[in-house]
Protein backbone atom coordinates (compact mmCIF):
# COMPACT_ATOMS: atom_id res chain seq x y z
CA UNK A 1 0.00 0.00 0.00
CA UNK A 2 1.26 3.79 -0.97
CA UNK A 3 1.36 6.00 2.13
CA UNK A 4 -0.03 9.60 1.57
CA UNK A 5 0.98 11.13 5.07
CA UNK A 6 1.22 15.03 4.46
CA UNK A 7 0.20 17.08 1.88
CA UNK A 8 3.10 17.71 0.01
CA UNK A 9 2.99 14.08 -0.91
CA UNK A 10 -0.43 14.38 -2.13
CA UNK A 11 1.00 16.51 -5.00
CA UNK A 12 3.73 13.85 -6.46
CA UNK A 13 0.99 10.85 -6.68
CA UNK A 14 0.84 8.90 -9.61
CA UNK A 15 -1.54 9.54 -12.01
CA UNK A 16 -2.33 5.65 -11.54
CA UNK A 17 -2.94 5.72 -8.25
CA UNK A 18 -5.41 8.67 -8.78
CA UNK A 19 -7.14 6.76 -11.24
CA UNK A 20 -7.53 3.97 -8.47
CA UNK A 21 -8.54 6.04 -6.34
CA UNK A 22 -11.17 7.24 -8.36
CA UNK A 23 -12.31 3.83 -9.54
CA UNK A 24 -13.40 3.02 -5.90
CA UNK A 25 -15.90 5.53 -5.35
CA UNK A 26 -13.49 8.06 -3.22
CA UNK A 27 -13.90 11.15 -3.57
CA UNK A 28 -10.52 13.22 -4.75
CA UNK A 29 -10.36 15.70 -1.79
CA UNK A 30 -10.06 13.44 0.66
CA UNK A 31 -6.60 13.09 0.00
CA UNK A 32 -6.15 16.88 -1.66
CA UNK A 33 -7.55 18.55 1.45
CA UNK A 34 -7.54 15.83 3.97
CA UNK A 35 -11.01 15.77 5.23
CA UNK A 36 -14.63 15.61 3.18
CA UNK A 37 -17.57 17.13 3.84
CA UNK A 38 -20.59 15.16 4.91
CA UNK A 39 -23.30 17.26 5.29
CA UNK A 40 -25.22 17.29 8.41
CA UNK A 41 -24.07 14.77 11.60
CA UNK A 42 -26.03 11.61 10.95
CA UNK A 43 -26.47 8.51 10.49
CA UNK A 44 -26.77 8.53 7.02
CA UNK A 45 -23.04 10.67 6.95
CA UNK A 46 -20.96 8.16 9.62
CA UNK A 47 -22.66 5.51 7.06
CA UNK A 48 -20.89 7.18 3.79
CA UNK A 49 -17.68 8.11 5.98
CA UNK A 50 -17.49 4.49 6.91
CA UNK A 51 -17.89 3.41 3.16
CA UNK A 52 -14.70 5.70 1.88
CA UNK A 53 -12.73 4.24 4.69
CA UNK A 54 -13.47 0.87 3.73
CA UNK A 55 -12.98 1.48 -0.25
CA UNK A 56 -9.76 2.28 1.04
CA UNK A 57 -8.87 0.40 2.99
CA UNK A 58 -10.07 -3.24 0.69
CA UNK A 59 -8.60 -1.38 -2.36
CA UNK A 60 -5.26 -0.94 -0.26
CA UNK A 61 -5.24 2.76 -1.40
CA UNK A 62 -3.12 5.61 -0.19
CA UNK A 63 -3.44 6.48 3.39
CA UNK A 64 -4.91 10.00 3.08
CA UNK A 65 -2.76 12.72 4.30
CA UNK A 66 -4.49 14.06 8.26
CA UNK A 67 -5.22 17.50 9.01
CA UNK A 68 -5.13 16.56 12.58
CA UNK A 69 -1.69 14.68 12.69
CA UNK A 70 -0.09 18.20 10.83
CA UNK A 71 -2.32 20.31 13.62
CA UNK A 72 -0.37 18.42 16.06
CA UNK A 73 3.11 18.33 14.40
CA UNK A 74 2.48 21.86 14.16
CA UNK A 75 1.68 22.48 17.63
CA UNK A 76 4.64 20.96 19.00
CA UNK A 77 7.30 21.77 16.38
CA UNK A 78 6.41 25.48 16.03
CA UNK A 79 7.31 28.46 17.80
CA UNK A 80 5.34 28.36 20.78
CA UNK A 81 6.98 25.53 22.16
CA UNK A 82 3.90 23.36 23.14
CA UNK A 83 3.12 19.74 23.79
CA UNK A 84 -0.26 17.89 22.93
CA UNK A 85 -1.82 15.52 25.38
CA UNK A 86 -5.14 13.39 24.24
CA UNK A 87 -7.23 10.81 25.51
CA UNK A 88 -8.55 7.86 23.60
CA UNK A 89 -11.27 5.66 25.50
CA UNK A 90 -13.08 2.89 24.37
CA UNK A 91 -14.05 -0.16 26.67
CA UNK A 92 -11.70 -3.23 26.67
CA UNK A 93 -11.61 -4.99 23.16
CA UNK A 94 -12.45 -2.14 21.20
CA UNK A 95 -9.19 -0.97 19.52
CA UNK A 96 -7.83 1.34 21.99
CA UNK A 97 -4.23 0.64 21.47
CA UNK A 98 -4.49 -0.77 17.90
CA UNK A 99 -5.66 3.15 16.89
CA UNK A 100 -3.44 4.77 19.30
CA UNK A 101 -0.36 2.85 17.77
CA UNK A 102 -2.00 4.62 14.43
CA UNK A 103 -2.53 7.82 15.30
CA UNK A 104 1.31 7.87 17.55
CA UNK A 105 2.95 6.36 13.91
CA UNK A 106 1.53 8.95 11.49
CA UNK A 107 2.38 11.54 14.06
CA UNK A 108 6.23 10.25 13.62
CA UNK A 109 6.57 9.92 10.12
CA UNK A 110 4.99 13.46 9.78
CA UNK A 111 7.41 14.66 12.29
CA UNK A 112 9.97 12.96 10.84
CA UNK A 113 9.61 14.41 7.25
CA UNK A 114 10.03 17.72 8.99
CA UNK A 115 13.36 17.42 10.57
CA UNK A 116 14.39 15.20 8.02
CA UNK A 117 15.03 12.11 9.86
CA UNK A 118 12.71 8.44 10.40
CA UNK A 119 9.60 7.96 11.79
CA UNK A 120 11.40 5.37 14.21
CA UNK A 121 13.13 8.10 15.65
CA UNK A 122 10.42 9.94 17.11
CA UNK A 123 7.83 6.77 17.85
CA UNK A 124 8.86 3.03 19.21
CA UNK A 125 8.51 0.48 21.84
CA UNK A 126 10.66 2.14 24.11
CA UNK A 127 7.79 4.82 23.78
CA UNK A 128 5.20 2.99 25.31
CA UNK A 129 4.39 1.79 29.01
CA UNK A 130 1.31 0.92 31.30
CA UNK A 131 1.01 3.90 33.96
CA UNK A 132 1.37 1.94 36.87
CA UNK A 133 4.47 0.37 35.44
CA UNK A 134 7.51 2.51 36.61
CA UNK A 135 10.11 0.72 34.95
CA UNK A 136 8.73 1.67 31.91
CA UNK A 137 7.62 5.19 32.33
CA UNK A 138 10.76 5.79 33.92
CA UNK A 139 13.09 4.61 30.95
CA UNK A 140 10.93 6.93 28.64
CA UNK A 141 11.31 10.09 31.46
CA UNK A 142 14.80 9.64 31.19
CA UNK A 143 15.32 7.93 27.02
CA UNK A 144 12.86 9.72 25.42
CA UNK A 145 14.27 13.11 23.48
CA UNK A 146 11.71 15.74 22.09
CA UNK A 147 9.09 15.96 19.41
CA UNK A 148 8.50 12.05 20.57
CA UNK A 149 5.26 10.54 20.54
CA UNK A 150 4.28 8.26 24.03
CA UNK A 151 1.53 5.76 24.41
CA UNK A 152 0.44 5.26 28.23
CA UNK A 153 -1.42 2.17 28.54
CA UNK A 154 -4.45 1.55 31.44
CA UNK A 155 -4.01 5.06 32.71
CA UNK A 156 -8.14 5.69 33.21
CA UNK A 157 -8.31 4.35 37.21
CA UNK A 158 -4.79 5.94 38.20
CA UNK A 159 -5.46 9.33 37.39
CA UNK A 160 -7.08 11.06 40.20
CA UNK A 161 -6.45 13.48 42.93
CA UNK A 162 -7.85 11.21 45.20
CA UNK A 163 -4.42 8.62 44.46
CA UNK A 164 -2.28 11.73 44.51
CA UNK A 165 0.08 9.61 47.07
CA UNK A 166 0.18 6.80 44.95
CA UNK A 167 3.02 5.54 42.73
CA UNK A 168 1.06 5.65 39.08
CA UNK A 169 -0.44 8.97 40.15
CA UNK A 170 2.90 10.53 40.67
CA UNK A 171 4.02 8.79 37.12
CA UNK A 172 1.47 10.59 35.56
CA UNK A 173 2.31 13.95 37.26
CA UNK A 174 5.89 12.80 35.67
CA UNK A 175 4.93 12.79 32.68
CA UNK A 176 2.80 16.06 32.18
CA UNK A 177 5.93 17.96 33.72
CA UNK A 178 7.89 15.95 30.77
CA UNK A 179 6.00 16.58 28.48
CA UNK A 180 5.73 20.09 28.02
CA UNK A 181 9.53 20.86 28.45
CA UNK A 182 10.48 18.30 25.50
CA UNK A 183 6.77 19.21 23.61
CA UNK A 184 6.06 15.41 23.39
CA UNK A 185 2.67 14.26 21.80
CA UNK A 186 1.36 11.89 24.87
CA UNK A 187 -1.70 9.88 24.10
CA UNK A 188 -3.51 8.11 27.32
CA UNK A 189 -5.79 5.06 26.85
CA UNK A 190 -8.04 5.22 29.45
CA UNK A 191 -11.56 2.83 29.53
CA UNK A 192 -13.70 5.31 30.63
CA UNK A 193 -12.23 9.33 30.57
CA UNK A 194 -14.90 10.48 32.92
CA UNK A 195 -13.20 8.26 35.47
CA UNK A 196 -10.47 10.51 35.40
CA UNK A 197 -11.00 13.63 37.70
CA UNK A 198 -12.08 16.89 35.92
CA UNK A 199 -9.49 18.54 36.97
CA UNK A 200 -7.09 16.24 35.10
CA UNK A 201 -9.07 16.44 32.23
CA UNK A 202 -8.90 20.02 32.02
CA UNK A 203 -5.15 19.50 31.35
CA UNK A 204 -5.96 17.35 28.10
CA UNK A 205 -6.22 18.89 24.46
CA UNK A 206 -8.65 16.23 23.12
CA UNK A 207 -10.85 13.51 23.60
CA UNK A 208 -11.04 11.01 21.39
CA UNK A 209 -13.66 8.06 21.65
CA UNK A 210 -13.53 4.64 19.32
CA UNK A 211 -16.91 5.45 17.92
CA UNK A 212 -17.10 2.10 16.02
CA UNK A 213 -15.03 -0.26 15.47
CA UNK A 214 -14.53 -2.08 11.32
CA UNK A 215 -11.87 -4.58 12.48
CA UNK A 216 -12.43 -6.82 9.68
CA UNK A 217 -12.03 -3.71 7.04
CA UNK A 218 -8.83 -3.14 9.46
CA UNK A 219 -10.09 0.48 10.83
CA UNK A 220 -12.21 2.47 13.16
CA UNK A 221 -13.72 5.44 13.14
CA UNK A 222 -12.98 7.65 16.17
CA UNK A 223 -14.66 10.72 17.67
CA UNK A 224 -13.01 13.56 18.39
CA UNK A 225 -14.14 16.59 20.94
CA UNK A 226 -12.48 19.41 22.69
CA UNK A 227 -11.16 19.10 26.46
CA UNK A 228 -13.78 21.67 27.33
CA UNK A 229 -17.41 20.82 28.38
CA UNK A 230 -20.25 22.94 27.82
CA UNK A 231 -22.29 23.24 30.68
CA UNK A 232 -26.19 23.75 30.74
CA UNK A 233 -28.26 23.72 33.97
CA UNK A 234 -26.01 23.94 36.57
CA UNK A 235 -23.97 20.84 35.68
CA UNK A 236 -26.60 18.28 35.41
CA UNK A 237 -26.65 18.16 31.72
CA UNK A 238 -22.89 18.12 29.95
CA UNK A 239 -22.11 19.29 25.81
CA UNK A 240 -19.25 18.15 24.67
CA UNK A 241 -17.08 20.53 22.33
CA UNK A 242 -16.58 20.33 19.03
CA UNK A 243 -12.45 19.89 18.33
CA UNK A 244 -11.77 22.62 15.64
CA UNK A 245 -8.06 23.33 14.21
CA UNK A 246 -6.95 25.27 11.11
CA UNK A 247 -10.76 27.32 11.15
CA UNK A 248 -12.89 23.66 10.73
CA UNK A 249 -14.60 21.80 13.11
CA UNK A 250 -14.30 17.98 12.98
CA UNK A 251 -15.82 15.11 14.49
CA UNK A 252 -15.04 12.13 13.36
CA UNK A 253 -11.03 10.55 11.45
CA UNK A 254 -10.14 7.13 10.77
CA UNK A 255 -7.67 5.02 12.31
CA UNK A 256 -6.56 2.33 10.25
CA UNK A 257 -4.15 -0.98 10.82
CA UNK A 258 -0.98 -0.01 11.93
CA UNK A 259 0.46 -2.91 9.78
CA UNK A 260 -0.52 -0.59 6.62
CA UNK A 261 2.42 1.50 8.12
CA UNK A 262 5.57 0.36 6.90
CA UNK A 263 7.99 1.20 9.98
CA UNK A 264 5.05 0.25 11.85
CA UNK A 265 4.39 -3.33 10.55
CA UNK A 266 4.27 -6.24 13.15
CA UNK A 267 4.27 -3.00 16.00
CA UNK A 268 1.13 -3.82 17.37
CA UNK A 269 2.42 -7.68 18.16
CA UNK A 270 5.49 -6.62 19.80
CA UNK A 271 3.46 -3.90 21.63
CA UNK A 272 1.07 -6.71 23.05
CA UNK A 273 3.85 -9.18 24.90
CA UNK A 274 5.77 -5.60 26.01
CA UNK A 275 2.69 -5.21 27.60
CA UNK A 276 1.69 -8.31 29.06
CA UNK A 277 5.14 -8.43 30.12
CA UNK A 278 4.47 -5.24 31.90
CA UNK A 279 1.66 -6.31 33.25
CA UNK A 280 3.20 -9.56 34.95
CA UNK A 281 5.68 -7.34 36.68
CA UNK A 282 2.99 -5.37 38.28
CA UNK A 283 1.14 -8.57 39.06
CA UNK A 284 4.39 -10.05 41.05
CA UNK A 285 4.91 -6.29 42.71
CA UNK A 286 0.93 -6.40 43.80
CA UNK A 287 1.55 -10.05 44.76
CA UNK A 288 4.48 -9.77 47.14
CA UNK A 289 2.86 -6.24 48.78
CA UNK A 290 0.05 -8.33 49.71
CA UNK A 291 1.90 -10.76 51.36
CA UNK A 292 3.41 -8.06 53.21
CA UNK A 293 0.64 -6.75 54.17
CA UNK A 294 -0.99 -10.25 54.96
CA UNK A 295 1.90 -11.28 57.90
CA UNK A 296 3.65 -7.72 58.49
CA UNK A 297 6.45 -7.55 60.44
CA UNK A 298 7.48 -5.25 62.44
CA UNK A 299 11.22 -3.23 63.12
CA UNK A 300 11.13 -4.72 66.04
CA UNK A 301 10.66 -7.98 65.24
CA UNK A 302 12.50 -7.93 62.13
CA UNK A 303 15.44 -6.62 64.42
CA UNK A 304 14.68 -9.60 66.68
CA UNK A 305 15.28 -12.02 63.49
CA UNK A 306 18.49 -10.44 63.13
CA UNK A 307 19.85 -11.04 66.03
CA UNK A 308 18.44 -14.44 66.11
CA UNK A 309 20.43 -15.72 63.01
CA UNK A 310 23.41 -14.30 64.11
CA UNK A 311 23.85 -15.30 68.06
CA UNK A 312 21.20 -17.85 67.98
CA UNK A 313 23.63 -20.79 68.16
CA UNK A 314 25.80 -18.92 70.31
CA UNK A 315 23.26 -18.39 72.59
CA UNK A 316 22.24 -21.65 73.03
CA UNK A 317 25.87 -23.22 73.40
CA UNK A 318 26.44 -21.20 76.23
CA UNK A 319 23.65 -21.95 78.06
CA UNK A 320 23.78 -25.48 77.81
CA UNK A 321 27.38 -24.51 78.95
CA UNK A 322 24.90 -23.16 82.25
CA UNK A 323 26.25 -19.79 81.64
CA UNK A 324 23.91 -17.08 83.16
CA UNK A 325 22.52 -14.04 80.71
CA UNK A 326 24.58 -11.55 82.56
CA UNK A 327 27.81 -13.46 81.68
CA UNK A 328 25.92 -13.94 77.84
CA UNK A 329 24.93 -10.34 77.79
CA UNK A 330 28.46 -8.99 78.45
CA UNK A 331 29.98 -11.43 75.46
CA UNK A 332 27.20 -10.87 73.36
CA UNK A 333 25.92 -7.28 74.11
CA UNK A 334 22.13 -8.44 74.27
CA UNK A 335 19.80 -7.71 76.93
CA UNK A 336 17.95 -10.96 78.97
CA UNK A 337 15.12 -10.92 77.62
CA UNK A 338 16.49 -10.87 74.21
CA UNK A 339 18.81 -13.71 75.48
CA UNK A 340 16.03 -15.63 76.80
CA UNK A 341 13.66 -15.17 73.76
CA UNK A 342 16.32 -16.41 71.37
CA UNK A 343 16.99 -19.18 73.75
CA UNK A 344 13.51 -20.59 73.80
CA UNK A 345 13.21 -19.88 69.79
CA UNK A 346 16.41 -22.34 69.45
CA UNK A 347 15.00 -24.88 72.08
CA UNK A 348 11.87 -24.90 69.77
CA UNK A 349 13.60 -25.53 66.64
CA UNK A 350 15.50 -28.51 68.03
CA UNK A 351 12.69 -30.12 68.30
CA UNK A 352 11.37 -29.86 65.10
């Protein structure tokens, strides 16, 4: 398949390809202004948007180039020196990562084609981590150099001021500090975004939700709104904005495969066992804090352990030696009823 990222590829396509393109019922503009125009918000329009993404996608045509992927480039390449932070939600099964991985690889081979350099440079593996997993967000706070675009996986129940204290909540706090000093593009996968606190999502640039999903035509159509909320009677009825860039308004782009991405092909794979690896480290973390917390010991008594392994059998030689604790207590430096506890701990495991 022929990738049409930007628009200054759009100009150089073959007049082959255009004839293809053609031949399948898309309309031209889609790829010479990036968007088309579907009348009024309906049914009937998310029906004929769905139809051009799947001619396109069967007919393995050009990617069209995105307005919103150059918005973004834009935003954090130009002279204001900003980062972009968005949200994509969808409930488990639904594509969450598969269009993240989408939108995060156009982003770097537009970004690339600016500076001149590859798409791998600005979007991998190393890019991407579950929140809660600080090895991983930890090698990108420290790996990651700018313009780069970061996935963070399962973020939806750790962001919250009411986890402030917790370890994922301070990852995340990480990361928006990051983020606008090196004007990284960070895109959060969260189940639910209304989960996360409202003053977090105040922070965000957009919201994007998988509208519906066309797995077998290998794409899904996602919705895209502004951070901001309208609010109308008091706050017991909610309007979400419109996202508008470059004077238009748009509401709904299509992510496709990531596979259709050449430095991208096989991505999604290797994301899903980074992942699960992830996830098993977490699992072993949770696992062994429980057990903590299940049979806690104390300083004192782990103090007591201490001194058990290391006078123990000392201990109990001298006293079947029918020293006293005082003469014990001066060789050994521990108090009697140390002495004695250790004593009767030693007596117990003989006769095991």
């Amino acid at each position: 398949m022929v990738l049409v990222y930007n628009m200054r590829t759009v100009k150089t396509m073959e007049s082959a390809i255009i004839e293809a393109i053609e031949a399948a019922g898309v309309p031209l503009s889609v790829y010479t202004s990036g968007y088309v125009d579907l009348g009024p918000s309906n049914k009937s329009a998310l029906k004929r948007f769905a139809n051009i993404c799947s001619a396109i996608s069967k007919n393995e045509l050009p990617i069209p180039p995105s307005p919103l992927i150059e918005f973004i480039v834009k935003r954090t390449t130009g002279t204001s020196k900003q980062d972009f932070t968005m949200i994509v939600d969808a409930k488990k099964g639904l594509g969450k990562s598969w269009s993240s991985i989408c939108i995060a690889g156009l982003y770097a081979l537009e970004v690339a084609d600016y500076f001149g350099q590859e798409a791998k440079d600005f979007f991998s593996l190393d890019n991407c981590a579950l929140l809660e997993d600080t090895e991983g967000i930890t090698k990108i706070l420290d790996e990651a150099d700018k313009q780069q675009a970061i996935i963070i996986d399962d973020a939806g129940t750790a962001i919250g001021s009411r986890d402030f204290a917790q370890q994922k909540n301070k990852n995340f706090n990480k990361i928006l500090a990051t983020c606008r000093t090196k004007r990284w593009f960070v895109i959060l996968n969260v189940p639910i975004s209304s989960h996360i606190d409202v003053q977090v999502r105040e922070l965000i640039d957009a919201n994007v939700h998988i509208y519906k999903p066309f797995h077998e035509d290998h794409f899904n159509i996602l919705k895209i709104n502004s951070s901001e909320s309208i609010y109308r009677f008091g706050k017991k009825k909610v309007f979400e904005k419109r996202f508008s860039f470059f004077n238009r308004k748009f509401d709904f782009w299509c992510a496709y495969s990531p596979d259709i991405l050449d430095p991208f092909k096989g991505f999604t794979d290797k994301y899903d066992k980074q992942r699960d690896e992830a996830a098993n480290r977490i699992i072993s973390s949770i696992t062994v804090q429980e057990k903590e917390r299940g049979n806690p010991m104390t300083k004192r008594e782990k103090t007591f352990q201490e001194k058990l392994e290391k006078y123990g059998k000392t201990v109990l030689d001298m006293k079947k030696e029918g020293k006293s604790c005082r003469k014990i207590t001066e060789e050994t430096g521990l108090t009697d009823s140390i002495i004695n506890r250790i004593h009767a701990e030693m007596k117990k495991r003989g006769k095991q």
